[in-house]
C-alpha atoms as a PDB file:
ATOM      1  CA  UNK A   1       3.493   4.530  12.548  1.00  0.00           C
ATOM      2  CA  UNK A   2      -0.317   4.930  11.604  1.00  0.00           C
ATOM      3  CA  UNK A   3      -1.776   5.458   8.534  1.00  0.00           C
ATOM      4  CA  UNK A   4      -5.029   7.980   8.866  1.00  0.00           C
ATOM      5  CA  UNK A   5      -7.415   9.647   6.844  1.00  0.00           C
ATOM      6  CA  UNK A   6      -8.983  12.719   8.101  1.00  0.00           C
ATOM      7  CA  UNK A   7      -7.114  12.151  11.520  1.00  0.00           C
ATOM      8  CA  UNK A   8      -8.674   8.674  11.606  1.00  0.00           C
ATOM      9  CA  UNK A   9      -6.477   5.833  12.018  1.00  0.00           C
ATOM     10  CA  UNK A  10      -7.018   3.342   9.220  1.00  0.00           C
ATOM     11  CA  UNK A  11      -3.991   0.560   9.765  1.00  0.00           C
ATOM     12  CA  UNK A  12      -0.502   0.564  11.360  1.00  0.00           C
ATOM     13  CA  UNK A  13       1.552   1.286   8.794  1.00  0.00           C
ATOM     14  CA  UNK A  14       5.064  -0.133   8.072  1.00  0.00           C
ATOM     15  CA  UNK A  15       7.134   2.144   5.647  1.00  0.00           C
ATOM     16  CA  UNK A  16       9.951   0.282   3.415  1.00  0.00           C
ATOM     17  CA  UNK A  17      13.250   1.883   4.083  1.00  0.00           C
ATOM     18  CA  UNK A  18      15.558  -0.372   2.630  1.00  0.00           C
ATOM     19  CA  UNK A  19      15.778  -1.974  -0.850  1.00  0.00           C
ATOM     20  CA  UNK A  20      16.048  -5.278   0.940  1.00  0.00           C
ATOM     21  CA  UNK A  21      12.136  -4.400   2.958  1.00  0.00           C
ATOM     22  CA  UNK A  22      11.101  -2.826  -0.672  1.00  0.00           C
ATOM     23  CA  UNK A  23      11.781  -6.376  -2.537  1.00  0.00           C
ATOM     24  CA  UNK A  24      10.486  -8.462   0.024  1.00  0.00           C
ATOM     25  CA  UNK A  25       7.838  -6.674   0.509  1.00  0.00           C
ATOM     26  CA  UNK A  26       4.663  -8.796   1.844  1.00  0.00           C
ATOM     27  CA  UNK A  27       6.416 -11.913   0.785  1.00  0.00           C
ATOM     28  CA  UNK A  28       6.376 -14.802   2.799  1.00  0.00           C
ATOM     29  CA  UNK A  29       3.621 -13.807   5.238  1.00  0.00           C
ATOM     30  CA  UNK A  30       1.048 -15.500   5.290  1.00  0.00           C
ATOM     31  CA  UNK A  31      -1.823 -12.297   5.843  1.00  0.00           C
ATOM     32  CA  UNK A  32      -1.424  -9.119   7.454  1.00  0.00           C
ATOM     33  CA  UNK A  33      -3.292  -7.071   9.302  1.00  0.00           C
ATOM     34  CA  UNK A  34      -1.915  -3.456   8.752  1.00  0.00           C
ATOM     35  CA  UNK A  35      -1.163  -0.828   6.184  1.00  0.00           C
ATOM     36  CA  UNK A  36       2.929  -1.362   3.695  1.00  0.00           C
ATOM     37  CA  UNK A  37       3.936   1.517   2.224  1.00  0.00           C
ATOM     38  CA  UNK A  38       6.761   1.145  -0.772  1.00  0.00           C
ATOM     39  CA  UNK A  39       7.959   4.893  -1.263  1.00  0.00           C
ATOM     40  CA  UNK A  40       9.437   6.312  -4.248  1.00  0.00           C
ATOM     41  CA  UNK A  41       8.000   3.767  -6.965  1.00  0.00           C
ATOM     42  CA  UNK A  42       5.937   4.244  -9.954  1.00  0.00           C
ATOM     43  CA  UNK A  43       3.799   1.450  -9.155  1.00  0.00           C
ATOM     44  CA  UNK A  44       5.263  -1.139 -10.871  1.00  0.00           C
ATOM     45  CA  UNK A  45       5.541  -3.998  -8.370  1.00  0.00           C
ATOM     46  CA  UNK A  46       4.616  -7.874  -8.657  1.00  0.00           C
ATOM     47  CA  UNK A  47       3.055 -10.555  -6.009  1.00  0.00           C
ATOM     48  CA  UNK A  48       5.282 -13.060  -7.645  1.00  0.00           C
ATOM     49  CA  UNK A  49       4.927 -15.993  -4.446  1.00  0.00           C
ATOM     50  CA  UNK A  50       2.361 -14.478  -2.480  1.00  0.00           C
ATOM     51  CA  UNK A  51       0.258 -16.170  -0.014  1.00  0.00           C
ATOM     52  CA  UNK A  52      -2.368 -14.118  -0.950  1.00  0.00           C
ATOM     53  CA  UNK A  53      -4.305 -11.338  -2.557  1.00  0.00           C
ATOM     54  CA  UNK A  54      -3.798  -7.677  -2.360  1.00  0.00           C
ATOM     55  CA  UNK A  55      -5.206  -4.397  -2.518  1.00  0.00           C
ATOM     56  CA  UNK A  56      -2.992  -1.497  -4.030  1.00  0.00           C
ATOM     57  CA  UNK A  57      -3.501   2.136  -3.477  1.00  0.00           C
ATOM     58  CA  UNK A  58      -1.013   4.127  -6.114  1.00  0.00           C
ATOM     59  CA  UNK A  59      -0.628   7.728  -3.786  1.00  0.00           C
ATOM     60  CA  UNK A  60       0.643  10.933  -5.221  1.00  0.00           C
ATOM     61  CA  UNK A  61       3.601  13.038  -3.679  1.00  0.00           C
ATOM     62  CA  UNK A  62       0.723  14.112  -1.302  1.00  0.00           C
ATOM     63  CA  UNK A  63      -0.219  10.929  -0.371  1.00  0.00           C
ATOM     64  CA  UNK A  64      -3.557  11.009  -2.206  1.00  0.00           C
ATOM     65  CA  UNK A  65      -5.050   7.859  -3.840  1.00  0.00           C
ATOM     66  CA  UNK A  66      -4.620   8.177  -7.720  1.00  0.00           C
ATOM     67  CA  UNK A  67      -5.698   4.832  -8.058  1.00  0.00           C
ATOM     68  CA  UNK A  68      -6.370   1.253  -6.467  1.00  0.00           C
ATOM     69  CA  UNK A  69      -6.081  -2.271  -7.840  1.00  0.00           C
ATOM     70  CA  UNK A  70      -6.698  -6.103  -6.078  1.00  0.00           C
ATOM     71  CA  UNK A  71      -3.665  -7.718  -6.957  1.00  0.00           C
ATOM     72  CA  UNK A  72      -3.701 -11.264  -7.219  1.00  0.00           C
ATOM     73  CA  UNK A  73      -0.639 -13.673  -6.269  1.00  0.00           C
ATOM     74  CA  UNK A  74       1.586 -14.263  -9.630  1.00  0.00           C
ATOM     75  CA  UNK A  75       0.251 -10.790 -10.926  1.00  0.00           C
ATOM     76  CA  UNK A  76       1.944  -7.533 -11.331  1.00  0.00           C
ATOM     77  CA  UNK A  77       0.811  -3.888 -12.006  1.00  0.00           C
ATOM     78  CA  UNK A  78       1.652  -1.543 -14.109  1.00  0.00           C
ATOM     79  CA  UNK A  79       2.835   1.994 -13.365  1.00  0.00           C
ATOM     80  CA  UNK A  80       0.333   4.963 -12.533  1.00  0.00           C
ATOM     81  CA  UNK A  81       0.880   8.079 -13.842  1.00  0.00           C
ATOM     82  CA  UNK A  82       1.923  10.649 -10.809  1.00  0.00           C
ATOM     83  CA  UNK A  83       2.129   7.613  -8.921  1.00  0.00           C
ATOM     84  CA  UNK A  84       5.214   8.291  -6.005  1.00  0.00           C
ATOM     85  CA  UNK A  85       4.118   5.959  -3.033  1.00  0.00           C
ATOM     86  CA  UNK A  86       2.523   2.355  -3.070  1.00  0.00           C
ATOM     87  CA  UNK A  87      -0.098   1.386  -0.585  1.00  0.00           C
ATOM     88  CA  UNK A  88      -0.373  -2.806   0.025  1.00  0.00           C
ATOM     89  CA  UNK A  89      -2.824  -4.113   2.013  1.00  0.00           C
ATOM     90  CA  UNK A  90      -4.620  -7.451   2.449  1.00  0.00           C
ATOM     91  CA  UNK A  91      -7.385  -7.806   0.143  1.00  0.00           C
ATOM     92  CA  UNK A  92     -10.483  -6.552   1.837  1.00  0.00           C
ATOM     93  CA  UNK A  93      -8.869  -4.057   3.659  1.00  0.00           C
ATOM     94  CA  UNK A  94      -9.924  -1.084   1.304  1.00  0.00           C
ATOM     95  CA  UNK A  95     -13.209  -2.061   1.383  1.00  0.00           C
ATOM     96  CA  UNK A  96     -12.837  -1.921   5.000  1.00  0.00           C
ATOM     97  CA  UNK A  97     -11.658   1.532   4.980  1.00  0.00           C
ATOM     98  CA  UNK A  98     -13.265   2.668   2.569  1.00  0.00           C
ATOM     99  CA  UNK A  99     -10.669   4.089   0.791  1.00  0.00           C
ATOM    100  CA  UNK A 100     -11.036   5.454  -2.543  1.00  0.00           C
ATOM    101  CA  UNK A 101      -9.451   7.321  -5.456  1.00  0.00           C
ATOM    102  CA  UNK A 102      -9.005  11.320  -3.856  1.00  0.00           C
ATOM    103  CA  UNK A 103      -8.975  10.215  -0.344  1.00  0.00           C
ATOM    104  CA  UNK A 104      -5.929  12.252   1.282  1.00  0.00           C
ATOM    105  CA  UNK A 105      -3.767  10.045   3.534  1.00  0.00           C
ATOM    106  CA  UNK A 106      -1.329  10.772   6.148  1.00  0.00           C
ATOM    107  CA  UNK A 107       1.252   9.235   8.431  1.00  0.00           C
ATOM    108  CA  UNK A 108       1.411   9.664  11.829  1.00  0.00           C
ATOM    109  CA  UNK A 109       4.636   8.771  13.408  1.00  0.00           C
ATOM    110  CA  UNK A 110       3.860   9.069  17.921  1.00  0.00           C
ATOM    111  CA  UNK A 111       7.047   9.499  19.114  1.00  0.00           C
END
Protein backbone atom coordinates (compact mmCIF):
# COMPACT_ATOMS: atom_id res chain seq x y z
CA UNK A 1 0.00 0.00 0.00
CA UNK A 2 1.28 3.70 -0.49
CA UNK A 3 0.59 6.52 1.35
CA UNK A 4 0.30 9.84 -1.10
CA UNK A 5 -0.50 13.29 -0.95
CA UNK A 6 -1.77 14.96 -3.96
CA UNK A 7 -1.14 11.62 -5.95
CA UNK A 8 2.46 11.74 -4.70
CA UNK A 9 3.77 8.84 -3.00
CA UNK A 10 5.14 9.82 0.39
CA UNK A 11 6.03 6.19 2.19
CA UNK A 12 4.80 2.57 1.86
CA UNK A 13 2.36 2.34 4.16
CA UNK A 14 1.51 -0.65 6.45
CA UNK A 15 -2.14 -0.47 7.86
CA UNK A 16 -2.78 -2.31 11.41
CA UNK A 17 -5.50 -4.82 10.97
CA UNK A 18 -5.31 -6.74 13.94
CA UNK A 19 -5.26 -5.78 17.65
CA UNK A 20 -2.17 -7.91 17.93
CA UNK A 21 -0.26 -5.38 14.75
CA UNK A 22 -2.18 -2.30 16.63
CA UNK A 23 -0.27 -3.11 20.14
CA UNK A 24 2.88 -3.93 18.73
CA UNK A 25 2.92 -1.42 16.70
CA UNK A 26 6.65 -0.13 15.79
CA UNK A 27 7.93 -2.05 18.71
CA UNK A 28 10.92 -3.90 18.51
CA UNK A 29 12.29 -2.49 15.24
CA UNK A 30 14.96 -0.94 15.34
CA UNK A 31 14.00 2.17 12.47
CA UNK A 32 11.77 2.09 9.67
CA UNK A 33 11.66 3.40 6.61
CA UNK A 34 7.89 3.69 5.62
CA UNK A 35 4.57 5.13 6.61
CA UNK A 36 2.15 2.79 10.05
CA UNK A 37 -1.14 3.58 10.08
CA UNK A 38 -3.23 2.57 13.51
CA UNK A 39 -7.00 3.02 12.36
CA UNK A 40 -9.84 3.68 14.50
CA UNK A 41 -7.96 5.34 17.60
CA UNK A 42 -8.28 8.60 19.23
CA UNK A 43 -4.71 9.08 19.39
CA UNK A 44 -3.92 7.87 22.50
CA UNK A 45 -0.95 5.54 21.97
CA UNK A 46 2.53 5.20 23.90
CA UNK A 47 6.32 4.36 22.65
CA UNK A 48 6.69 2.52 25.87
CA UNK A 49 10.26 0.35 24.63
CA UNK A 50 10.96 2.00 21.55
CA UNK A 51 14.17 2.01 19.79
CA UNK A 52 13.54 5.27 18.80
CA UNK A 53 11.75 8.51 18.17
CA UNK A 54 8.62 9.17 16.31
CA UNK A 55 6.64 11.44 14.40
CA UNK A 56 2.72 11.27 14.79
CA UNK A 57 0.23 12.59 12.37
CA UNK A 58 -3.46 12.44 14.21
CA UNK A 59 -5.79 12.16 10.61
CA UNK A 60 -9.47 12.83 10.52
CA UNK A 61 -12.14 10.34 9.02
CA UNK A 62 -10.79 11.91 5.74
CA UNK A 63 -7.46 11.23 6.31
CA UNK A 64 -6.45 14.86 6.85
CA UNK A 65 -3.70 15.86 9.35
CA UNK A 66 -5.43 17.45 12.49
CA UNK A 67 -2.31 17.43 14.15
CA UNK A 68 1.41 16.08 14.46
CA UNK A 69 3.65 15.37 17.44
CA UNK A 70 7.61 13.81 17.75
CA UNK A 71 7.10 11.23 20.13
CA UNK A 72 9.88 10.25 22.12
CA UNK A 73 10.59 6.52 23.40
CA UNK A 74 8.86 6.11 27.07
CA UNK A 75 6.32 8.92 26.01
CA UNK A 76 2.73 8.77 25.17
CA UNK A 77 0.15 11.18 23.58
CA UNK A 78 -2.83 12.24 24.35
CA UNK A 79 -6.02 12.05 22.29
CA UNK A 80 -6.89 14.65 19.42
CA UNK A 81 -10.08 15.82 19.07
CA UNK A 82 -11.69 14.35 15.59
CA UNK A 83 -8.74 12.31 15.63
CA UNK A 84 -9.89 8.61 13.76
CA UNK A 85 -6.50 7.35 12.20
CA UNK A 86 -2.82 7.53 13.60
CA UNK A 87 0.07 8.18 11.33
CA UNK A 88 3.77 6.78 12.86
CA UNK A 89 6.69 7.43 11.21
CA UNK A 90 10.41 7.63 12.03
CA UNK A 91 11.33 10.87 13.33
CA UNK A 92 12.43 13.01 10.45
CA UNK A 93 10.20 11.62 8.15
CA UNK A 94 7.58 14.55 8.29
CA UNK A 95 10.04 16.89 7.80
CA UNK A 96 10.91 14.91 4.88
CA UNK A 97 7.54 15.06 3.48
CA UNK A 98 6.65 17.89 4.44
CA UNK A 99 3.64 17.06 5.90
CA UNK A 100 1.64 19.38 7.84
CA UNK A 101 -1.59 20.06 9.72
CA UNK A 102 -4.51 20.21 6.52
CA UNK A 103 -2.50 18.16 4.21
CA UNK A 104 -5.13 15.54 2.71
CA UNK A 105 -3.71 12.00 2.58
CA UNK A 106 -4.67 8.99 0.75
CA UNK A 107 -3.99 5.30 0.38
CA UNK A 108 -3.31 3.69 -2.58
CA UNK A 109 -3.70 0.01 -2.52
CA UNK A 110 -2.09 -1.41 -6.58
CA UNK A 111 -3.64 -4.45 -6.88
Amino acid sequence: MWLLRDGEVLAAAEMADSLLSRNKGLLGRHEYEGAFLIPHTSGALHAFGMRFALDVAFLDRELAVVDTVQLAPWHVTLPRRRCRTVLEAQSGAFERWRLRPGDRLELHDPQ
